[in-house]
Protein backbone atom coordinates (compact mmCIF):
# COMPACT_ATOMS: atom_id res chain seq x y z
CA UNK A 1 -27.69 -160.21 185.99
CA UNK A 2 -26.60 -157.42 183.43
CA UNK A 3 -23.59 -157.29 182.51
CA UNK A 4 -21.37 -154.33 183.13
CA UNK A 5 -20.47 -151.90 180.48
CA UNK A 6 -17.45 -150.73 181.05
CA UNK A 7 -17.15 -146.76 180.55
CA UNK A 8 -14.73 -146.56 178.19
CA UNK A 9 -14.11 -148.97 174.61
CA UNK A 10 -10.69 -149.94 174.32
CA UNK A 11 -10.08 -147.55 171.60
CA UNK A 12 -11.42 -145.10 173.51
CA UNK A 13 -8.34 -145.56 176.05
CA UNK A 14 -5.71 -144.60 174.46
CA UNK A 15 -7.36 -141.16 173.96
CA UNK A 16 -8.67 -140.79 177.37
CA UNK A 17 -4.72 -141.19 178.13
CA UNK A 18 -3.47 -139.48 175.62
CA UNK A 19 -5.70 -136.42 176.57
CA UNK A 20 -5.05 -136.26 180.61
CA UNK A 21 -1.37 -136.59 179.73
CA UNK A 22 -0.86 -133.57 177.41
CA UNK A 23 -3.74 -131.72 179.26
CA UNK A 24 -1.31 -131.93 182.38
CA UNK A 25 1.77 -131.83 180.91
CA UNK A 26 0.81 -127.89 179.46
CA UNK A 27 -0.80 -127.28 182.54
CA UNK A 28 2.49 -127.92 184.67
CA UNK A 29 4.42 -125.87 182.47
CA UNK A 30 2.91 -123.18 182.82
CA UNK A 31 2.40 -123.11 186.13
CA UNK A 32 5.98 -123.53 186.39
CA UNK A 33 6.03 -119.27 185.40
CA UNK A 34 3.02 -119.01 187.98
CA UNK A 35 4.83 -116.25 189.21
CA UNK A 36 6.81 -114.56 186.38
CA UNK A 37 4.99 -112.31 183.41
CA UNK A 38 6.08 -112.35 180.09
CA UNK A 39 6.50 -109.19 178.02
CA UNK A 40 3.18 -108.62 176.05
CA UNK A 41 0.96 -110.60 178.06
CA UNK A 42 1.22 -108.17 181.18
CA UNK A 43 0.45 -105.39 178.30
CA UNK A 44 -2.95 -107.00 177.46
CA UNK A 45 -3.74 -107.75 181.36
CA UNK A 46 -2.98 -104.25 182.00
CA UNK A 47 -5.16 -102.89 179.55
CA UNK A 48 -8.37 -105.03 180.87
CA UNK A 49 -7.45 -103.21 183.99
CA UNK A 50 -7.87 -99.97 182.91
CA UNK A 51 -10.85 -101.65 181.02
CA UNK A 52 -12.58 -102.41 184.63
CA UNK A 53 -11.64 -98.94 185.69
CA UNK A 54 -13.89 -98.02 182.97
CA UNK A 55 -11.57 -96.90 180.84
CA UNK A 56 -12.12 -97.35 176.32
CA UNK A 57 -9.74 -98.64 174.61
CA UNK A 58 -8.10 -96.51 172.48
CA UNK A 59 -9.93 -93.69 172.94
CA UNK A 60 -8.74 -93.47 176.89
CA UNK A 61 -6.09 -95.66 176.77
CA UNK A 62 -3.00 -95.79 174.26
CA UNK A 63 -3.35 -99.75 173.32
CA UNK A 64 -1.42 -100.67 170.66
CA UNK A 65 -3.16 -103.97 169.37
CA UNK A 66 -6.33 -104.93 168.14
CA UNK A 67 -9.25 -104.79 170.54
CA UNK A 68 -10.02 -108.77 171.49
CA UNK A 69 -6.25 -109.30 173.46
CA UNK A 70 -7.40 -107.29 175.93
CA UNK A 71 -11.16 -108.75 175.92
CA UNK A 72 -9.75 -112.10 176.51
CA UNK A 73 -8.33 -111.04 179.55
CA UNK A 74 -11.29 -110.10 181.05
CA UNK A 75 -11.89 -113.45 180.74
CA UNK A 76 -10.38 -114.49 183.93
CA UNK A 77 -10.53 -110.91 185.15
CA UNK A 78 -6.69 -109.90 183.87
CA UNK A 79 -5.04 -112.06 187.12
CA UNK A 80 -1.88 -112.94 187.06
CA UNK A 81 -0.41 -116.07 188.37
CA UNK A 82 -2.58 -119.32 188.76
CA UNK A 83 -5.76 -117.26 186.65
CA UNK A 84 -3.42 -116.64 183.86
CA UNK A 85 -1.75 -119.88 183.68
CA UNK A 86 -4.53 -121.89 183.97
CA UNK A 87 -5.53 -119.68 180.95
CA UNK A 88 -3.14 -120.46 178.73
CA UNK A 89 -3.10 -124.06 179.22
CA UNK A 90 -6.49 -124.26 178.54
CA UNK A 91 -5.96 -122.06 175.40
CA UNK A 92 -2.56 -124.63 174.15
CA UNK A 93 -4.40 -127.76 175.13
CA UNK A 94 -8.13 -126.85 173.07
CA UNK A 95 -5.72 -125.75 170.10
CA UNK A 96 -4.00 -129.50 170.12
CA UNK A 97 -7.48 -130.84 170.07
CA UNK A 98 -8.53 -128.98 166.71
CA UNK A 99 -4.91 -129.93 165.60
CA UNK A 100 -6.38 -133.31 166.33
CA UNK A 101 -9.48 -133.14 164.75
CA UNK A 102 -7.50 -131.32 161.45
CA UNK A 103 -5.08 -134.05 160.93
CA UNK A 104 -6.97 -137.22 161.84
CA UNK A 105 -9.66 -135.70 159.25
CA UNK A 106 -7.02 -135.23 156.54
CA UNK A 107 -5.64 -138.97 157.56
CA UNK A 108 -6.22 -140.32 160.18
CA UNK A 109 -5.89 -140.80 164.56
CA UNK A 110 -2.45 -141.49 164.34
CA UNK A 111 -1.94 -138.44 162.39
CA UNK A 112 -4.00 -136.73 164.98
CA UNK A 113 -2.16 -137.62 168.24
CA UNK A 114 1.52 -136.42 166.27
CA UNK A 115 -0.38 -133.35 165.68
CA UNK A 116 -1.57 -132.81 168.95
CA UNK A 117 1.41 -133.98 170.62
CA UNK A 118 3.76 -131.69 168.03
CA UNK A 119 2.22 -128.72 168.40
CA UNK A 120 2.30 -129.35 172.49
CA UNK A 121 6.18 -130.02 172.60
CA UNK A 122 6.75 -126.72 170.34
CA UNK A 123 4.53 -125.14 172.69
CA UNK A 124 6.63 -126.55 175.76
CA UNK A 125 10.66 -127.05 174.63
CA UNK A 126 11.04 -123.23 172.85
CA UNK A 127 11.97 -119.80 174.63
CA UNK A 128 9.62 -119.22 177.28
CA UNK A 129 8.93 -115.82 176.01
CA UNK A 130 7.32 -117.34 172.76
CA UNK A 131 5.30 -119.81 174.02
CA UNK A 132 3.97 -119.24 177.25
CA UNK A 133 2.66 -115.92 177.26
CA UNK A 134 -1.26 -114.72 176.49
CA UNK A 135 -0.12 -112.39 173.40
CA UNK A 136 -1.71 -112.27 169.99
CA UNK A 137 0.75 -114.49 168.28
CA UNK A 138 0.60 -116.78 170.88
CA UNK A 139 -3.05 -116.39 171.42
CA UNK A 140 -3.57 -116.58 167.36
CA UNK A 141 -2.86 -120.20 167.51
CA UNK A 142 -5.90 -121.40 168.24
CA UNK A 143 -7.88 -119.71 165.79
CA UNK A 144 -5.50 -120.40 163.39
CA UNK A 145 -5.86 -123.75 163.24
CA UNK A 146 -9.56 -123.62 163.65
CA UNK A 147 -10.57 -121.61 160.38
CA UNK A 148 -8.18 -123.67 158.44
CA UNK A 149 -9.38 -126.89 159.73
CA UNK A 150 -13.35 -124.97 159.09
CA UNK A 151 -12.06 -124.18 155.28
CA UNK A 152 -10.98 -127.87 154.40
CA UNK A 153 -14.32 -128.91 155.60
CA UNK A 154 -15.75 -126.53 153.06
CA UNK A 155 -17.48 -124.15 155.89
CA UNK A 156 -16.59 -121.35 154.41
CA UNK A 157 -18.94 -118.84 156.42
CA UNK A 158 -17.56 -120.46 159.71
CA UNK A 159 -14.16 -120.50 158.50
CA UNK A 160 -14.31 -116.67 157.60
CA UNK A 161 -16.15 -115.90 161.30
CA UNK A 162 -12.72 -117.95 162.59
CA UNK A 163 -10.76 -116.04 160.81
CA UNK A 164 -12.12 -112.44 161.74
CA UNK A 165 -11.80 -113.78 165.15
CA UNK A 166 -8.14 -113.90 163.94
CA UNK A 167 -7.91 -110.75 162.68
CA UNK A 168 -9.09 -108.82 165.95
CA UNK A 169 -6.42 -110.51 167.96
CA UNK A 170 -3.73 -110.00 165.50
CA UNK A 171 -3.69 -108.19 161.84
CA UNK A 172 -1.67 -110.98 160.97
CA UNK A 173 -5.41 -112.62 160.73
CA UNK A 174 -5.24 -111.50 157.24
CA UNK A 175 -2.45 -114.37 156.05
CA UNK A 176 -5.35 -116.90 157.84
CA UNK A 177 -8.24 -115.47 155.67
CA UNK A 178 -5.89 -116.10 153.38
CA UNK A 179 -5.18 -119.42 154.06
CA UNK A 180 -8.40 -120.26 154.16
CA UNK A 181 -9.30 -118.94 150.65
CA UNK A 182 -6.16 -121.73 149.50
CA UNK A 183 -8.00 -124.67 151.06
CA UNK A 184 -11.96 -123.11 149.80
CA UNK A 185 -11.01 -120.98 147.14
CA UNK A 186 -14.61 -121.40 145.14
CA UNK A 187 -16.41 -120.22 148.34
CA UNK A 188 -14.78 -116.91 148.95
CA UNK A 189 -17.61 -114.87 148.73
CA UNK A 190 -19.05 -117.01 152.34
CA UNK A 191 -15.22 -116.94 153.67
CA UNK A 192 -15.45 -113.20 152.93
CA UNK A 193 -18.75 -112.19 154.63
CA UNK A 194 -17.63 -114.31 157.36
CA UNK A 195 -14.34 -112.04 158.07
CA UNK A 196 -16.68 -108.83 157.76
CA UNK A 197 -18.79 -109.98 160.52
CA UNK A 198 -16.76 -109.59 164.01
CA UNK A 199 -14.49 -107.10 162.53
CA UNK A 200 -17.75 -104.84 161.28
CA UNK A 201 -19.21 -105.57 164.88
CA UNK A 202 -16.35 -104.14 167.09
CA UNK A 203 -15.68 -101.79 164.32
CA UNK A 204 -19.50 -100.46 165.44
CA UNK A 205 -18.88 -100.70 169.01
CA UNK A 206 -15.46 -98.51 168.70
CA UNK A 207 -17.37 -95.76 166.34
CA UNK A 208 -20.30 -96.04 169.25
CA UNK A 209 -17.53 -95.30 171.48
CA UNK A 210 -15.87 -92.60 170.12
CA UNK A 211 -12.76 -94.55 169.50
CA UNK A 212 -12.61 -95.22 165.97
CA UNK A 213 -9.69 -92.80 165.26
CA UNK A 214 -7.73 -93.34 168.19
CA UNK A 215 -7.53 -96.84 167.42
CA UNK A 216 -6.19 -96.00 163.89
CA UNK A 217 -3.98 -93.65 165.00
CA UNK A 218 -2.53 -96.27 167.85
CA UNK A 219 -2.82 -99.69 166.14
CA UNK A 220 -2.07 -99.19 162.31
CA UNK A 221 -0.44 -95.82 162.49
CA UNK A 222 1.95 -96.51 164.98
CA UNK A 223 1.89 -100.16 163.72
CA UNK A 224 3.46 -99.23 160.07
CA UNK A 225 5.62 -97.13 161.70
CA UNK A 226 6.89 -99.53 163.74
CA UNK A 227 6.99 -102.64 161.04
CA UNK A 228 8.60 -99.94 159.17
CA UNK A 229 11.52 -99.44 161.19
CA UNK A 230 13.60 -102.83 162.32
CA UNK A 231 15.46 -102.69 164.83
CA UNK A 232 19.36 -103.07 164.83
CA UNK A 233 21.74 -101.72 162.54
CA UNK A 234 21.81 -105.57 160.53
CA UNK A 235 17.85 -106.15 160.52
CA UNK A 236 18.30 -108.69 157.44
CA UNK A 237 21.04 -110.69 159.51
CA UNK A 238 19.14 -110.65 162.55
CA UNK A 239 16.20 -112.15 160.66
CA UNK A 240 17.95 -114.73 159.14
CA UNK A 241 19.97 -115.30 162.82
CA UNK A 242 16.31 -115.96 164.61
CA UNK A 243 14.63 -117.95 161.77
CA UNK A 244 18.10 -119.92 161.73
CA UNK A 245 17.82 -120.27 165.69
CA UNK A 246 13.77 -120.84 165.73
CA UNK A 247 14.26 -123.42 162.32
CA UNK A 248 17.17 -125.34 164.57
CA UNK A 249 15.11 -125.92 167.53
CA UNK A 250 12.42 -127.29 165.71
CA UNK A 251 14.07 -129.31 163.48
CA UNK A 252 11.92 -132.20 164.03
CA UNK A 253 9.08 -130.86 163.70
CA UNK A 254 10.51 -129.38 160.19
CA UNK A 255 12.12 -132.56 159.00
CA UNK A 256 8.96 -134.07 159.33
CA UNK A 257 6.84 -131.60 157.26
CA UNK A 258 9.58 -131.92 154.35
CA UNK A 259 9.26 -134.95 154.47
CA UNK A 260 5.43 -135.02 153.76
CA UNK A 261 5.93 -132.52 151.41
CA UNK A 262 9.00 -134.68 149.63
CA UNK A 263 7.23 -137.98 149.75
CA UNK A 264 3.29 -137.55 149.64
CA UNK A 265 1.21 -138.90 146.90
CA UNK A 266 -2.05 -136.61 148.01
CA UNK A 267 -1.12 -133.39 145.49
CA UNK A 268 -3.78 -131.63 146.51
CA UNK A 269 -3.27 -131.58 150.28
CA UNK A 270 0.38 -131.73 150.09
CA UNK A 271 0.44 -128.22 148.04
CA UNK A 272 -2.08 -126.55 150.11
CA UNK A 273 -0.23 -127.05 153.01
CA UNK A 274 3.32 -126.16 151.42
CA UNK A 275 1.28 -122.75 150.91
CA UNK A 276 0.01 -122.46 153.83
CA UNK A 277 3.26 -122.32 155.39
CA UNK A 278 5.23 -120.54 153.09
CA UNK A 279 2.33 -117.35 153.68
CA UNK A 280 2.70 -118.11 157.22
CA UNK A 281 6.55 -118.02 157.28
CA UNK A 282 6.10 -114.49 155.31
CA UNK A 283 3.80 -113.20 157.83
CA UNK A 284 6.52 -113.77 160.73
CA UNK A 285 8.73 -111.57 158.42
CA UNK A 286 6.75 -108.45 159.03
CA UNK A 287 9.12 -105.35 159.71
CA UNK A 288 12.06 -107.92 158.56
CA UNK A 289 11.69 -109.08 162.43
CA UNK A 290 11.20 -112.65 162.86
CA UNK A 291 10.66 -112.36 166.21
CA UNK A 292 10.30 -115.72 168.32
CA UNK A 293 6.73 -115.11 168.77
CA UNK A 294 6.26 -114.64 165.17
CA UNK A 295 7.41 -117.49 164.29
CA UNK A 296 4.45 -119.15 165.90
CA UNK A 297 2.51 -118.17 163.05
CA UNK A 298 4.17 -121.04 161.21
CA UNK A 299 3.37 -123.57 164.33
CA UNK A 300 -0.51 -124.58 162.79
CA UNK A 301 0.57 -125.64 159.22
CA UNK A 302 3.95 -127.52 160.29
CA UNK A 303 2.27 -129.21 162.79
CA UNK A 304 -0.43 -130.82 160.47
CA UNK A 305 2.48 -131.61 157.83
CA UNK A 306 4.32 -132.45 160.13
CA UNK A 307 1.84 -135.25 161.63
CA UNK A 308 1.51 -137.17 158.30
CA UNK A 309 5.20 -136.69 157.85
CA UNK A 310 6.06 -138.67 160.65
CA UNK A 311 3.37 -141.65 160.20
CA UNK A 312 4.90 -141.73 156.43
CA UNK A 313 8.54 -142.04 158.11
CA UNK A 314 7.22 -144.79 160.46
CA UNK A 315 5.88 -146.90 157.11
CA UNK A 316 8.71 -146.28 155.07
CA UNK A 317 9.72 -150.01 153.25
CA UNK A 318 13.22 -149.29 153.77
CA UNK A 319 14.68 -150.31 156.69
CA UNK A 320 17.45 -148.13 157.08
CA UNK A 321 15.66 -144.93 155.84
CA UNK A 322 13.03 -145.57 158.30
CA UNK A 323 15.22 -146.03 161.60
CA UNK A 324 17.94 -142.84 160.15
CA UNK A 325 14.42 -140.67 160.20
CA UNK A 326 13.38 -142.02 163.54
CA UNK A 327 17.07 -141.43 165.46
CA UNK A 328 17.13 -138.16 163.19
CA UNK A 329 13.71 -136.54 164.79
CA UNK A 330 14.67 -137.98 168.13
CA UNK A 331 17.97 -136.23 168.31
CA UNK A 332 16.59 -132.99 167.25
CA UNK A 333 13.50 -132.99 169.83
CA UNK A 334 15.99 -133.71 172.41
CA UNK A 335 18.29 -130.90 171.68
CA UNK A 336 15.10 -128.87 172.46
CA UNK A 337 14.16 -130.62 175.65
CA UNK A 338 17.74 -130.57 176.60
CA UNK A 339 18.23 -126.82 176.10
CA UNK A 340 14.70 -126.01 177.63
CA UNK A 341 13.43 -129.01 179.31
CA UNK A 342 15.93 -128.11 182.68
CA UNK A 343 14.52 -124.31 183.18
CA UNK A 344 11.24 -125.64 184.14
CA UNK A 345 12.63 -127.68 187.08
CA UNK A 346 14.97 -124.49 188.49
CA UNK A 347 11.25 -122.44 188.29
CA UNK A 348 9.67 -125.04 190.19
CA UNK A 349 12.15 -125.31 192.57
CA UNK A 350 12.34 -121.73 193.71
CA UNK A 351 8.46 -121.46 193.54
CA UNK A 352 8.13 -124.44 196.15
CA UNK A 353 10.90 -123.32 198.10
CA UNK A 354 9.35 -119.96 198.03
CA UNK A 355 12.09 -117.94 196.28
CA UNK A 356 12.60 -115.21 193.79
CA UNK A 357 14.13 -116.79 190.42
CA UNK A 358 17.78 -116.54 189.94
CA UNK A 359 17.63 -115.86 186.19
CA UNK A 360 18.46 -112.72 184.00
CA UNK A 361 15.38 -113.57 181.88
CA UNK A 362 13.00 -112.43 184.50
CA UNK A 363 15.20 -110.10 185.81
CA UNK A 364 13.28 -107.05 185.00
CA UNK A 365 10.08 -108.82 185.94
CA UNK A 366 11.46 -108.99 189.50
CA UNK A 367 12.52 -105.67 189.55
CA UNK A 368 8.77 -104.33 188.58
CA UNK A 369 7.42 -106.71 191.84
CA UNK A 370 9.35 -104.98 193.78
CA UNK A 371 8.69 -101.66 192.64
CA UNK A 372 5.15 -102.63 192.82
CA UNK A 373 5.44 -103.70 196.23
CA UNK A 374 7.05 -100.43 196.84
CA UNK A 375 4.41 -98.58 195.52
CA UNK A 376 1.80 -99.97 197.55
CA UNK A 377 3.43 -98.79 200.94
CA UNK A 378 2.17 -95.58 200.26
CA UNK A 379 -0.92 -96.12 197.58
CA UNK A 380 -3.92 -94.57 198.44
CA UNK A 381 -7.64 -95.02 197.44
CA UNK A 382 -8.10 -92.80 193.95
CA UNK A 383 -4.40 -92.36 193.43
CA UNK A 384 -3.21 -93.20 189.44
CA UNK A 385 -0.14 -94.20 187.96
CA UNK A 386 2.01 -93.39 184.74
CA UNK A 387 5.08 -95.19 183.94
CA UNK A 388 8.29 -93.60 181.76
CA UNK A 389 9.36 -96.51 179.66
CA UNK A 390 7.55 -100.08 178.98
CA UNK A 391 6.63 -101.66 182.44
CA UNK A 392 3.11 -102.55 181.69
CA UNK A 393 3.72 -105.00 184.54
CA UNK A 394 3.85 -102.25 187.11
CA UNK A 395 -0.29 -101.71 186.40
CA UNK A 396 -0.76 -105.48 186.33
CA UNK A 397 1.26 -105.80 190.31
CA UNK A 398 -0.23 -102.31 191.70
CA UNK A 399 -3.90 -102.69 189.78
CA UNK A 400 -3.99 -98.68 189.46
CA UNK A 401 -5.65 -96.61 187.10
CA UNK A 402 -3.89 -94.67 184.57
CA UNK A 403 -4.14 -90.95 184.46
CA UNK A 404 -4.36 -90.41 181.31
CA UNK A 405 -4.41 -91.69 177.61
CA UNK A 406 -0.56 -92.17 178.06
CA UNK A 407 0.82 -94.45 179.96
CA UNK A 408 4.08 -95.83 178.66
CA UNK A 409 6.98 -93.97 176.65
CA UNK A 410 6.76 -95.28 173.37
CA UNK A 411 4.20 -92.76 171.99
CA UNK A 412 6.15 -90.03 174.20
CA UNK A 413 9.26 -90.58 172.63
CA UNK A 414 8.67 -92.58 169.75
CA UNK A 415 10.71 -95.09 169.93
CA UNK A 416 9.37 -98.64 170.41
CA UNK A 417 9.95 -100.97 173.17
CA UNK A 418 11.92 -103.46 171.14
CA UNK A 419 14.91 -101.09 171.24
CA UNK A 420 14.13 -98.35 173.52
CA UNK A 421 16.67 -99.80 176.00
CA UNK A 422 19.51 -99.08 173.87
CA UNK A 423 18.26 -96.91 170.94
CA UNK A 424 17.09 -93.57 171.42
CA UNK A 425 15.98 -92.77 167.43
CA UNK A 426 12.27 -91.95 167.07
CA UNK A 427 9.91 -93.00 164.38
CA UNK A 428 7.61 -90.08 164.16
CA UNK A 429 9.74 -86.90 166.43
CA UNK A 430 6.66 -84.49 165.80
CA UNK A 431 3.95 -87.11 166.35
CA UNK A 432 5.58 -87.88 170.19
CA UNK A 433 5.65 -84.46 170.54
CA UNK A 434 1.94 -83.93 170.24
CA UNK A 435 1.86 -86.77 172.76
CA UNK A 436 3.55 -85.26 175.23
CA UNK A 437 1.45 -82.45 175.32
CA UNK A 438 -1.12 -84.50 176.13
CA UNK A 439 0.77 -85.75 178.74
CA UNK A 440 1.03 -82.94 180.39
CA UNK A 441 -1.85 -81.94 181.14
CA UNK A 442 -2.55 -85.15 183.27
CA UNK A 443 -1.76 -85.42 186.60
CA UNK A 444 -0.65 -88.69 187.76
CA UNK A 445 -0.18 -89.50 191.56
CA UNK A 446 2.64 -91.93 190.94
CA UNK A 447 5.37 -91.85 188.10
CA UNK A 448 7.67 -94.95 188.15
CA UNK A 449 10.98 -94.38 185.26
CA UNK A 450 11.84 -97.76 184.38
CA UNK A 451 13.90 -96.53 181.69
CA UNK A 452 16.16 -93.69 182.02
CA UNK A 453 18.68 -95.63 184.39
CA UNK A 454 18.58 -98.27 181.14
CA UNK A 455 18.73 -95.71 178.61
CA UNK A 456 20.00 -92.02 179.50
CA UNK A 457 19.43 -91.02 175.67
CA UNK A 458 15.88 -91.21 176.89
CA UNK A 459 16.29 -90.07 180.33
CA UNK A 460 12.74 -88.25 181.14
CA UNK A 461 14.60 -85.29 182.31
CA UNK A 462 16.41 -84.39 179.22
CA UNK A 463 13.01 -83.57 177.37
CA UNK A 464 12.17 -79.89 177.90
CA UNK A 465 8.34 -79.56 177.27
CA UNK A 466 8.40 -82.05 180.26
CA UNK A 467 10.38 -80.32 182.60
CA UNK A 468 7.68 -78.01 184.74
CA UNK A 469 5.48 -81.07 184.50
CA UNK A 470 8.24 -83.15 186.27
CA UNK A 471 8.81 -81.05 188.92
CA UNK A 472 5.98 -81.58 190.99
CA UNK A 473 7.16 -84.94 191.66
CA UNK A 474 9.41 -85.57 194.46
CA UNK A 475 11.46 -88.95 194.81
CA UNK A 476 9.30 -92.15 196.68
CA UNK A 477 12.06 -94.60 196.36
CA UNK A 478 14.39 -96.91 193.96
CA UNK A 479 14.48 -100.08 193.45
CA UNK A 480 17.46 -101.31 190.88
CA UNK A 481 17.11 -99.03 188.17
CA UNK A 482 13.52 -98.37 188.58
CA UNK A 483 12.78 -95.30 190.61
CA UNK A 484 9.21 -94.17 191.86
CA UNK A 485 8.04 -90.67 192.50
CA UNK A 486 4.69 -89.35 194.10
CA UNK A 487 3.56 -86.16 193.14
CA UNK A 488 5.30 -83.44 195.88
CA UNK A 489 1.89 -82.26 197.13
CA UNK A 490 0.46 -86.01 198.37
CA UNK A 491 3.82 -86.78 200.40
């Protein structure tokens, strides 16, 4: 009789394990937020929307990032809830596997499960608002990793294609081009043409599209204006506050990488990697912000330095060294699980018991579902939305068509949504103007202000070229400080 094979070698266990458990473990996490959106993410599934309206990019729609954010919504047809999540699990858990593949190519599979399992934690124990969501930092991860991993294997033309992939999600692609031209630096003429390539395709398909300026005009334009302006009146202390704050709460993953960088014998890797990250820690910098979801630019190279740092901890000769850096990396990984490990039990919680979150976090999100719910009381068949202030959430909850190019405040009033709810100075007073007389000559069925109640510096009424426009609108309803109108004629 034959004997059995049995499916899996016992090396082959482990990973099978390994695999199911961090696979899961991503997927529960997110599914915890099943039924909260993030800021940025509902801006990208909001623009797909318009996108299956038939709406361009750009040259119908103001969209403020580069074109592929919204194109990977469309993915999963810009759903929220269980579509979305699912989503971005699959997106955290395939960048862990290149992680894998990165490290345990460098080193080995030992390095390879740290790195998978690193970057997973840091993708699990941080603020919600970095991690989680389907933005281009977030969403940047993945290719990240994958063009750098494509450079060390000296594939330059694949690394490049990686790498513009990069690039259209996020212009911070440009510090991963570079990155890979520090780990292939004699083939940059391949890394090169293989950045051209996507860029010069959807470059063609905005010119075919008449869209070419627009998205100048609303993604580098406005997007120097905007890294040109930090918010606060302290930007440099803020910055060093949230790279202090982002730094403590992955300490482990940091002490690890300094210690690979401290300790290593393999120069060549060791100072390709210290580069990597200090260009990556610079591109988080951009507009002196240092925002949370920045910082996730510096995720890829810590975690591979990171890997090897801790397998070189684990070997160390002396004794007391070696158990000082295991309780050390322990402690720090449980301040983060401590701090964010309990949220995710409150969120499931409420979801299984079928109630709204009790947290000021998602306070605003809850406001713009009920709004949304409000709104579709009274929604009819061809009716069209605009919304004073930044609720691209709204158009995510009621699924409606914009009426026109704009269809949030920022290019209305010029000031950006990262201080618009307590700052009322513009970046470009002229430039807004324009916009608003473009604005005016739409004719939305449905305004919702989600700002002036926040904000009466920007309150919609106090700008005068809007005033006749604003009057055809007659109050629908108020929920918190949101408050809906329909245009007078439709009620």
């Amino acid at each position: 009789m034959q004997a059995r094979i049995p499916s899996h070698t016992p090396a082959e266990r482990p990973s099978v394990w390994f695999w199911a458990a961090l696979t899961g473990i991503l997927l529960l996490s997110r599914l915890c937020h099943v039924n909260i959106l993030w800021a940025d993410e509902d801006y990208h599934l909001a623009a797909a929307i318009q996108m299956l309206h038939g709406k361009m990019l750009y040259r119908d729609l103001w969209y403020d990032k580069p074109p592929l954010n919204a194109i990977v919504a469309l993915l999963f047809g810009a759903w929220p809830g269980w579509p979305l999540r699912i989503a971005a699990s699959l997106f955290a858990a395939v960048s862990c596997a290149v992680a894998f593949r990165f490290a345990s190519g460098l080193w080995g599979r030992r390095e390879g499960y740290w790195a998978a399992g690193s970057l997973a934690f840091s993708l699990i124990f941080y603020l919600p608002a970095a991690t989680l969501p389907l933005e281009p930092d977030t969403l940047m991860i993945l290719p990240h990793l994958a063009a750098v991993y494509l450079a060390w294997r000296q594939k330059p033309l694949a690394a490049g294609l990686v790498a513009g992939l990069s690039f259209a999600l996020n212009i911070k692609g440009l510090i991963v081009l570079l990155a890979c031209l520090i780990f292939a630096p004699a083939a940059w003429p391949l890394t090169l043409a293989g950045f051209v390539i996507p860029n010069a395709l959807l470059l063609g398909w905005l010119v075919s599209q008449h869209a070419l300026s627009a998205y100048v005009e609303s993604v580098w334009r406005w997007g120097l204006l905007y890294a040109g302006a930090p918010p606060g009146d302290s930007p440099v202390e803020n910055a060093l506050m949230r790279v202090r704050n982002w730094f403590g709460f992955h300490a482990a993953l940091i002490i690890a990488a300094a210690w690979y960088w401290v300790r290593a014998k393999d120069w060549s890797i060791r100072v390709r990697t210290l580069a990597w990250a200090a260009i990556s820690l610079a591109a988080a910098g951009v507009g002196l912000r240092f925002s949370p979801h920045y910082l996730n630019q510096l995720l890829p190279p810590l975690a591979i330095a990171g890997a090897r740092g801790i397998c070189l901890l684990a070997t160390e000769r002396r004794a007391p060294l070696r158990r000082l850096g295991a309780l050390t990396l322990a402690a720090a990984a449980l301040v983060a699980m401590f701090r964010f490990g309990p949220r995710y039990f409150l969120l499931a919680a409420d979801d299984l018991a079928g109630r709204p979150h009790a947290w000021r976090d998602v306070a605003m999100d809850q406001e713009s579902r009920e709004a949304a719910a409000l709104i579709k009381t009274f929604a009819r068949a061809g009716d069209t939305i605009f919304i004073w202030g930044y609720r691209p959430n709204l158009v995510v909850y009621t699924r409606l068509p914009v009426a026109s190019r704009m269809w949030d405040s920022q290019p209305l009033t010029g000031v950006p949504a990262d201080r618009h709810l307590r700052d009322a100075r513009s970046v470009d007073p002229d430039w807004a103007q324009q916009n608003r007389a473009e604005l005016i000559r739409s004719s939305p069925s449905i305004i919702v202000d989600g700002l002036s109640a926040y904000n009466t510096r920007l309150d919609i009424e106090h700008y005068p070229d809007l005033s006749d426009w604003f009057k055809r609108y007659c109050l629908a309803g108020r929920v918190g400080g949101t408050v809906v109108y329909r245009r007078c004629a439709l009620n």
